[in-house]
C-alpha atoms as a PDB file:
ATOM      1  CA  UNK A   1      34.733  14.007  22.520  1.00  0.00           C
ATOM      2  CA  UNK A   2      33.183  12.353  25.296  1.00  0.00           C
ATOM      3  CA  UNK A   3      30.582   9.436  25.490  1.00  0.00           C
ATOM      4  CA  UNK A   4      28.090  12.055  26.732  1.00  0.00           C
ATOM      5  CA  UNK A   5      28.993  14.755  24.033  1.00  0.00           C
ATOM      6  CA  UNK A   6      28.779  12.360  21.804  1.00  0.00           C
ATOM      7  CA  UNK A   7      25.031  11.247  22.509  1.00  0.00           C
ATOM      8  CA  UNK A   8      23.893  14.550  22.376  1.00  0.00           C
ATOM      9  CA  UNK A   9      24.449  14.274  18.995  1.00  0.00           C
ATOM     10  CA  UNK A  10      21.831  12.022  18.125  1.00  0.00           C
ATOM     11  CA  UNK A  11      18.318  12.380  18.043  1.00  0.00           C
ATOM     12  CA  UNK A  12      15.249  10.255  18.360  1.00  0.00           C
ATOM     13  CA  UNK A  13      12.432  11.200  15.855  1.00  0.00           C
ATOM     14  CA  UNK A  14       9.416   9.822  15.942  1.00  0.00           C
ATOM     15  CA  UNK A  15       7.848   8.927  12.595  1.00  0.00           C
ATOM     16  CA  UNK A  16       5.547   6.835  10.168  1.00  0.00           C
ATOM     17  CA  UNK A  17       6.981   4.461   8.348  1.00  0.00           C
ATOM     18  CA  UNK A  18       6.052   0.799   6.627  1.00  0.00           C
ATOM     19  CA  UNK A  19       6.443  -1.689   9.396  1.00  0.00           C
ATOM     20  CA  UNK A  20       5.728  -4.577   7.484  1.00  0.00           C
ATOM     21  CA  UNK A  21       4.949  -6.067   3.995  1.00  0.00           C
ATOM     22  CA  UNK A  22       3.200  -9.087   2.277  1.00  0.00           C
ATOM     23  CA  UNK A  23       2.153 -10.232  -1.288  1.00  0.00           C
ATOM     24  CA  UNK A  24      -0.060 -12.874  -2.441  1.00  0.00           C
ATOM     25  CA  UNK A  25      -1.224 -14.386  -5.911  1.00  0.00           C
ATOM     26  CA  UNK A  26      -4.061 -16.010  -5.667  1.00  0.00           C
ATOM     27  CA  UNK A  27      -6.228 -18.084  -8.789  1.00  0.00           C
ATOM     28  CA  UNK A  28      -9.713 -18.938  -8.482  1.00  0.00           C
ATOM     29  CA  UNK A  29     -12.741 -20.740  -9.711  1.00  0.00           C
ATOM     30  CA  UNK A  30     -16.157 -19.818 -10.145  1.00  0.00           C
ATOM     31  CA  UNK A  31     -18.881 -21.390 -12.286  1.00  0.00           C
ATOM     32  CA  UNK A  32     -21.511 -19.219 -13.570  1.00  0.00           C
ATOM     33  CA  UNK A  33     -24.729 -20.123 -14.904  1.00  0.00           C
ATOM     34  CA  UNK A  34     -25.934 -18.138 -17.787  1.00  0.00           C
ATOM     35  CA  UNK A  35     -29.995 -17.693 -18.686  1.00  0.00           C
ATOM     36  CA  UNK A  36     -29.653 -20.296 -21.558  1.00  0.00           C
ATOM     37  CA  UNK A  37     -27.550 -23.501 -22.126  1.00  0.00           C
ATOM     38  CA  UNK A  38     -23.975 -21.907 -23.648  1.00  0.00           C
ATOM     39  CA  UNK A  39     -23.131 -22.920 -27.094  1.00  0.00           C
ATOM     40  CA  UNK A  40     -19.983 -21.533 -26.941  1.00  0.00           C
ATOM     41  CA  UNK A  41     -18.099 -18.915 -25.243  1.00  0.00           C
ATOM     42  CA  UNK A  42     -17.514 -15.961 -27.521  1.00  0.00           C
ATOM     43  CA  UNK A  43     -15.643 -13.765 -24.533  1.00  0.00           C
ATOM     44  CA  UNK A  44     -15.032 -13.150 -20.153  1.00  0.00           C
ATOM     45  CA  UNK A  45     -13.909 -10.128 -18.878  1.00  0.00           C
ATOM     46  CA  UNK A  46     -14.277  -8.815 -15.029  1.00  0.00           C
ATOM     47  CA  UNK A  47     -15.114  -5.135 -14.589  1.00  0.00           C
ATOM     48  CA  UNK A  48     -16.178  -3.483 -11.304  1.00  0.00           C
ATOM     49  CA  UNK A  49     -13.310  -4.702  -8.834  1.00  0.00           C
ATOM     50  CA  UNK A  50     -13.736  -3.171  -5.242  1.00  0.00           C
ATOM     51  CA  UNK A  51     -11.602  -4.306  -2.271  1.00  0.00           C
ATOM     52  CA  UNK A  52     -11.003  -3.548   1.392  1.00  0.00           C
ATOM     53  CA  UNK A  53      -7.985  -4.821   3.501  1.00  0.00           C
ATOM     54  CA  UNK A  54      -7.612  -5.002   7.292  1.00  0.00           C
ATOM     55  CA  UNK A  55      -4.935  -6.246   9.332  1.00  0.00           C
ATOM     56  CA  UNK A  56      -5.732  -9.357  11.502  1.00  0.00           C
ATOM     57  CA  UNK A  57      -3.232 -10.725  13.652  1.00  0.00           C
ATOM     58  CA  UNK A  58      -0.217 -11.320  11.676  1.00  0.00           C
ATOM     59  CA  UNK A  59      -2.033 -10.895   8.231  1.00  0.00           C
ATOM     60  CA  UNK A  60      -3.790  -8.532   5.835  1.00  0.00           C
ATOM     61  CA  UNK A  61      -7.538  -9.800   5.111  1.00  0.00           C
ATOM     62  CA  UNK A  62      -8.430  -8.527   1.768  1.00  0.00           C
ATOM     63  CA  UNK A  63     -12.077  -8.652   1.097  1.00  0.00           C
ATOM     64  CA  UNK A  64     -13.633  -7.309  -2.094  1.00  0.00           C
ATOM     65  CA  UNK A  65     -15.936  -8.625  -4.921  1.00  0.00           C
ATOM     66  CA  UNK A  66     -15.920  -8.054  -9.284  1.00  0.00           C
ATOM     67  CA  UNK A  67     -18.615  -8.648 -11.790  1.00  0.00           C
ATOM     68  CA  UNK A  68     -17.696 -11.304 -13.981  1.00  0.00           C
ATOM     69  CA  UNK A  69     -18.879 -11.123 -17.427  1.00  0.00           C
ATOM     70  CA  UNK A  70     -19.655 -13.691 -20.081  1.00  0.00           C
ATOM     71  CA  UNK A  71     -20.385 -13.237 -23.507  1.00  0.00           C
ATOM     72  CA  UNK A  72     -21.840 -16.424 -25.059  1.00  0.00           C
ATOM     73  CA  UNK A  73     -23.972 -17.788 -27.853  1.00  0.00           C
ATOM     74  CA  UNK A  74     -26.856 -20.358 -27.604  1.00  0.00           C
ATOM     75  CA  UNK A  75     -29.367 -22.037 -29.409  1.00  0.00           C
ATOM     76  CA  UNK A  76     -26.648 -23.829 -31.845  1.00  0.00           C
ATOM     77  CA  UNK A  77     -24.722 -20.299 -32.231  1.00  0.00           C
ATOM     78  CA  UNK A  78     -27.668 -18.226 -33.231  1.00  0.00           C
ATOM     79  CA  UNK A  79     -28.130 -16.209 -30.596  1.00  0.00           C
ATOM     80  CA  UNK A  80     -25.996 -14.453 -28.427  1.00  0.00           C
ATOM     81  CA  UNK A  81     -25.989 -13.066 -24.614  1.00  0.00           C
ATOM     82  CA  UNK A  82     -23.738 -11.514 -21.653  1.00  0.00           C
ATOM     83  CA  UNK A  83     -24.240 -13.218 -18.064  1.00  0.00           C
ATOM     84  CA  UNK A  84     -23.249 -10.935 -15.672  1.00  0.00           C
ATOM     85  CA  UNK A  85     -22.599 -12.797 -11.780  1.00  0.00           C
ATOM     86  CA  UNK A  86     -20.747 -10.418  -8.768  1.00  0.00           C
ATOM     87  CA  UNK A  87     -18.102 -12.779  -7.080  1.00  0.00           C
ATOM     88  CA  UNK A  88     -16.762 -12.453  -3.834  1.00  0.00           C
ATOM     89  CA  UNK A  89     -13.691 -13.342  -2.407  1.00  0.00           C
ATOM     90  CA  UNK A  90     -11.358 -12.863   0.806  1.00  0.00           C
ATOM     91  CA  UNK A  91      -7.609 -13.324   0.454  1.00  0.00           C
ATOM     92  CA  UNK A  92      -5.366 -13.424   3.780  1.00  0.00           C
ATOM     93  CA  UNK A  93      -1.670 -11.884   2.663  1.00  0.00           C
ATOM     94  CA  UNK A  94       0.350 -13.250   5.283  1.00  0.00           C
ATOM     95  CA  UNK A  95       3.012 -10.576   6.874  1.00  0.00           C
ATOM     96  CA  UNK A  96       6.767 -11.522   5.694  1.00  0.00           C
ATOM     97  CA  UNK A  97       8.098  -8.726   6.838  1.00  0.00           C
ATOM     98  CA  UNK A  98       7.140  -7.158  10.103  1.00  0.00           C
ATOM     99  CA  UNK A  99       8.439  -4.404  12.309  1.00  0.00           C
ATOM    100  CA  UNK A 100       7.778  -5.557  16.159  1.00  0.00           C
ATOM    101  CA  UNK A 101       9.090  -1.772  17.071  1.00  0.00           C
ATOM    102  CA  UNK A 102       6.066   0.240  16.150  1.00  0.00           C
ATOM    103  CA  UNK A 103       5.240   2.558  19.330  1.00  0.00           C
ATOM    104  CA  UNK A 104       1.048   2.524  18.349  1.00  0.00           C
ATOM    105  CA  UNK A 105      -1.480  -0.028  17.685  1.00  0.00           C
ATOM    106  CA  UNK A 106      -2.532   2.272  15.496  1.00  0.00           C
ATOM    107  CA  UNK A 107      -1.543   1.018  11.842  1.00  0.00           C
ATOM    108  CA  UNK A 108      -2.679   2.233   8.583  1.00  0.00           C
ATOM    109  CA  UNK A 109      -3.083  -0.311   6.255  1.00  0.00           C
ATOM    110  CA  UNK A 110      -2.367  -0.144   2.156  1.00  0.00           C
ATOM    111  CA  UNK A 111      -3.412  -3.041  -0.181  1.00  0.00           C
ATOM    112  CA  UNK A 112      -2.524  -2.237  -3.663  1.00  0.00           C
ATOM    113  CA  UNK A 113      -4.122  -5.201  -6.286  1.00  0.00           C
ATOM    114  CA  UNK A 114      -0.817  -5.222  -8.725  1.00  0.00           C
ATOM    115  CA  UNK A 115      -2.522  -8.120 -10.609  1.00  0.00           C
ATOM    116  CA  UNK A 116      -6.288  -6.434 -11.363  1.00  0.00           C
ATOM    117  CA  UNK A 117      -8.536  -9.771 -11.418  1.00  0.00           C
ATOM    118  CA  UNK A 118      -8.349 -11.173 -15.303  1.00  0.00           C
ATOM    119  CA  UNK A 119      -9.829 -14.056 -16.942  1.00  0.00           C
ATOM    120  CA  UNK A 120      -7.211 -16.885 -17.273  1.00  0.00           C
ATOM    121  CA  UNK A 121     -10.147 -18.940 -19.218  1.00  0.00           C
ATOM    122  CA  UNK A 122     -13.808 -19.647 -19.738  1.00  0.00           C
ATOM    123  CA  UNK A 123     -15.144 -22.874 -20.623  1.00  0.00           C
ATOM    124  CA  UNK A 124     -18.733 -24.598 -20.622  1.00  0.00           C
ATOM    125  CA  UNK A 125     -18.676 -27.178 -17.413  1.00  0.00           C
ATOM    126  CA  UNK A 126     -19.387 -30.992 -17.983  1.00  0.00           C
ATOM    127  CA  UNK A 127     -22.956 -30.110 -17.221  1.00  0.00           C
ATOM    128  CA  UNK A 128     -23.472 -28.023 -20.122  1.00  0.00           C
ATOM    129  CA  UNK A 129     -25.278 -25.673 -18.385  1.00  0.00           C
ATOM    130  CA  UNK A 130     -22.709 -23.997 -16.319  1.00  0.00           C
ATOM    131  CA  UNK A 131     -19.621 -21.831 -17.322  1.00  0.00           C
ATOM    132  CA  UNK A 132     -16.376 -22.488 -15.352  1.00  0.00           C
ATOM    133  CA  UNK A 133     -13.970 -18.883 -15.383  1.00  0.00           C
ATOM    134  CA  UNK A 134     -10.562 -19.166 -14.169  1.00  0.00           C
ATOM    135  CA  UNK A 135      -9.283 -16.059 -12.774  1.00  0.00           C
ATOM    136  CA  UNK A 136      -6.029 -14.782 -11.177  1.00  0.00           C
ATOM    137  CA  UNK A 137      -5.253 -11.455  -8.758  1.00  0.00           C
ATOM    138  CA  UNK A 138      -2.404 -10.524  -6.712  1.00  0.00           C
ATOM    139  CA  UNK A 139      -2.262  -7.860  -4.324  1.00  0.00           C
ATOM    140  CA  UNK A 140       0.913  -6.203  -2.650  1.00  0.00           C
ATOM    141  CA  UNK A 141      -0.025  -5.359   0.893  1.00  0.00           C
ATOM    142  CA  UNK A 142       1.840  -2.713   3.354  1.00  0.00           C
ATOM    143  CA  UNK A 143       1.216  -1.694   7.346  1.00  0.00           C
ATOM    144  CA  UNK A 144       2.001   2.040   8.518  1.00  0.00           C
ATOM    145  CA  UNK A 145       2.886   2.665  11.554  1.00  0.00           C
ATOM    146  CA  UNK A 146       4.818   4.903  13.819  1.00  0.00           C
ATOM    147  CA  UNK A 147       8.507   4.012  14.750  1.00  0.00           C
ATOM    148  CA  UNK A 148      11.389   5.784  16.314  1.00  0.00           C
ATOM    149  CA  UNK A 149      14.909   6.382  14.286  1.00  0.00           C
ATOM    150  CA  UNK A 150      17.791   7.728  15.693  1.00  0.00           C
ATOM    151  CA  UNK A 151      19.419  10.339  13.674  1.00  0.00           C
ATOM    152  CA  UNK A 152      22.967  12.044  13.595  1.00  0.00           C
ATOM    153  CA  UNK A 153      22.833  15.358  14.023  1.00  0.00           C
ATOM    154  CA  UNK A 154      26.333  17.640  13.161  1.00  0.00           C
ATOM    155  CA  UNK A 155      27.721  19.671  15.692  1.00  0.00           C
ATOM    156  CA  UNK A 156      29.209  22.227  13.452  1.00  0.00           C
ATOM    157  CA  UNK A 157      25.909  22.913  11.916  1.00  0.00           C
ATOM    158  CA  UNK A 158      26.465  22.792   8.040  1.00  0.00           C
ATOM    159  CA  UNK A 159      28.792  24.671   6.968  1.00  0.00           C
ATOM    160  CA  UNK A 160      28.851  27.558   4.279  1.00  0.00           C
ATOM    161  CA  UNK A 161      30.584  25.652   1.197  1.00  0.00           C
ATOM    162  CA  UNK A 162      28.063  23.118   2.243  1.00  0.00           C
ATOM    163  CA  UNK A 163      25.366  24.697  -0.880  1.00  0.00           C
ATOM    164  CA  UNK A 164      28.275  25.234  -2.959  1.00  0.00           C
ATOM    165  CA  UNK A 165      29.803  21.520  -3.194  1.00  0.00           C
ATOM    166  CA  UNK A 166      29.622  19.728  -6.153  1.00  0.00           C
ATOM    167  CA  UNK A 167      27.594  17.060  -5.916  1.00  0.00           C
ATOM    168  CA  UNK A 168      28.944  15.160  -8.999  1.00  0.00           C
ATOM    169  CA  UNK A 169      27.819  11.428  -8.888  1.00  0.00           C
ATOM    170  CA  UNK A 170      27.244  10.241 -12.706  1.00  0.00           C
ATOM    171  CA  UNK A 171      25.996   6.758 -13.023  1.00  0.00           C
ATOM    172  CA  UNK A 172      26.005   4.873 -16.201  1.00  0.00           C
ATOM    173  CA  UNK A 173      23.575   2.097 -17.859  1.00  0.00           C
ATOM    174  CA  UNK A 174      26.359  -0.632 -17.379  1.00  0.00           C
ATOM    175  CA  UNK A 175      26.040   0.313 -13.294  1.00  0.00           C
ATOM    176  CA  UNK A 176      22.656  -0.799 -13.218  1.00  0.00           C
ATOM    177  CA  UNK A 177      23.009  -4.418 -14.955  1.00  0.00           C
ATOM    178  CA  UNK A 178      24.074  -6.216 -11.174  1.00  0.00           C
ATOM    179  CA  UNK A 179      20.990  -5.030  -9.521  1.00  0.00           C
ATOM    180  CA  UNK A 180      18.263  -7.180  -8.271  1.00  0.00           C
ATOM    181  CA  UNK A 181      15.334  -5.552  -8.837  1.00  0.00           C
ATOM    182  CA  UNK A 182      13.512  -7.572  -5.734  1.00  0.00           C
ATOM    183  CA  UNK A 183      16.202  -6.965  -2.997  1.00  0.00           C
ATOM    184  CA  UNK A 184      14.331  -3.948  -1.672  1.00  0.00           C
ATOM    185  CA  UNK A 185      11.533  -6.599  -1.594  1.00  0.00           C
ATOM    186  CA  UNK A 186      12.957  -9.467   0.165  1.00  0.00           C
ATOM    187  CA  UNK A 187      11.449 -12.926  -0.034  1.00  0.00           C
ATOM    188  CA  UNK A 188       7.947 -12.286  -0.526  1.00  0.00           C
ATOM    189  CA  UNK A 189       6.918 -14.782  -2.512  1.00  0.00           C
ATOM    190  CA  UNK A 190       5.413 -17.917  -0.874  1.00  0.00           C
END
């Protein structure tokens, strides 16, 4: 088969595919102040989490915002009360991987939070008056894009016996143990 016979057996599709990937933990701080002095914290949850991503530059910028709830009793543990504050917050996720190949500008862009915002811990500030709320999110981040790959494509055409093969590939538990569950991945962590 000659060079030339041989090229027409490939062909270029044009598709979309992820052209590149970031993650990014993030922990914050926020003090809230409730209507009256805390005696103690009886509870913090966060409820309400909305987000948008964009890319910019090299980066996703992730802006979104939660309500941050705080249950807490005052006047010497007598009474109790739930301060409700909306936080906002912008996270860049830096691109570690990234396709230079894509044939558009055009890029979709997919943030998924895999780390929903949670309370780490709530505690009454120095002041007395405030309540400091640790919190932690992560966010797995992905750009879309169209890309060429080059495909083989059989002369022969499949063949007849081609739906009648056996396609007999067990795989057992033990196969599985040498895996790394983050090569797909790659370094993402920073």
């Amino acid at each position: 088969m000659s060079p030339a016979d041989r090229e027409l057996n490939y062909r270029e599709i044009i598709t979309k595919a992820v052209c590149g990937k970031g993650r990014k933990f993030s922990q914050a701080s926020h003090a809230i102040t409730p209507a009256q002095q805390p005696s103690s914290i009886l509870g913090c949850w966060i409820i309400n989490h909305k987000y948008e991503a964009v890319k910019k530059g090299d980066a996703i910028e992730i802006n979104g915002h939660y309500d941050c709830n705080i249950w807490y009793s005052y006047s010497n543990n007598t009474k109790t009360n739930v301060a409700t504050e909306t936080v906002y917050y912008k996270d860049v996720v830096p691109l570690t991987m990234q396709d230079k190949n894509v044939l558009s500008n055009q890029m979709e862009v997919v943030a998924r939070a895999i780390q929903q915002p949670n309370t780490l811990e709530a505690t009454i500030a120095s002041n007395g008056n405030d309540v400091n709320v640790q919190v932690e999110r992560e966010f797995l981040v992905e750009v879309i894009g169209e890309t060429k790959v080059c495909v083989y494509v059989n002369p022969d055409g499949i063949s007849d016996d081609w739906d009648e093969k056996v396609w007999d590939y067990d795989v057992e538990d033990e196969d599985f143990e040498d895996l790394d569950p983050n090569f797909l991945m790659g370094d993402l962590e920073e």
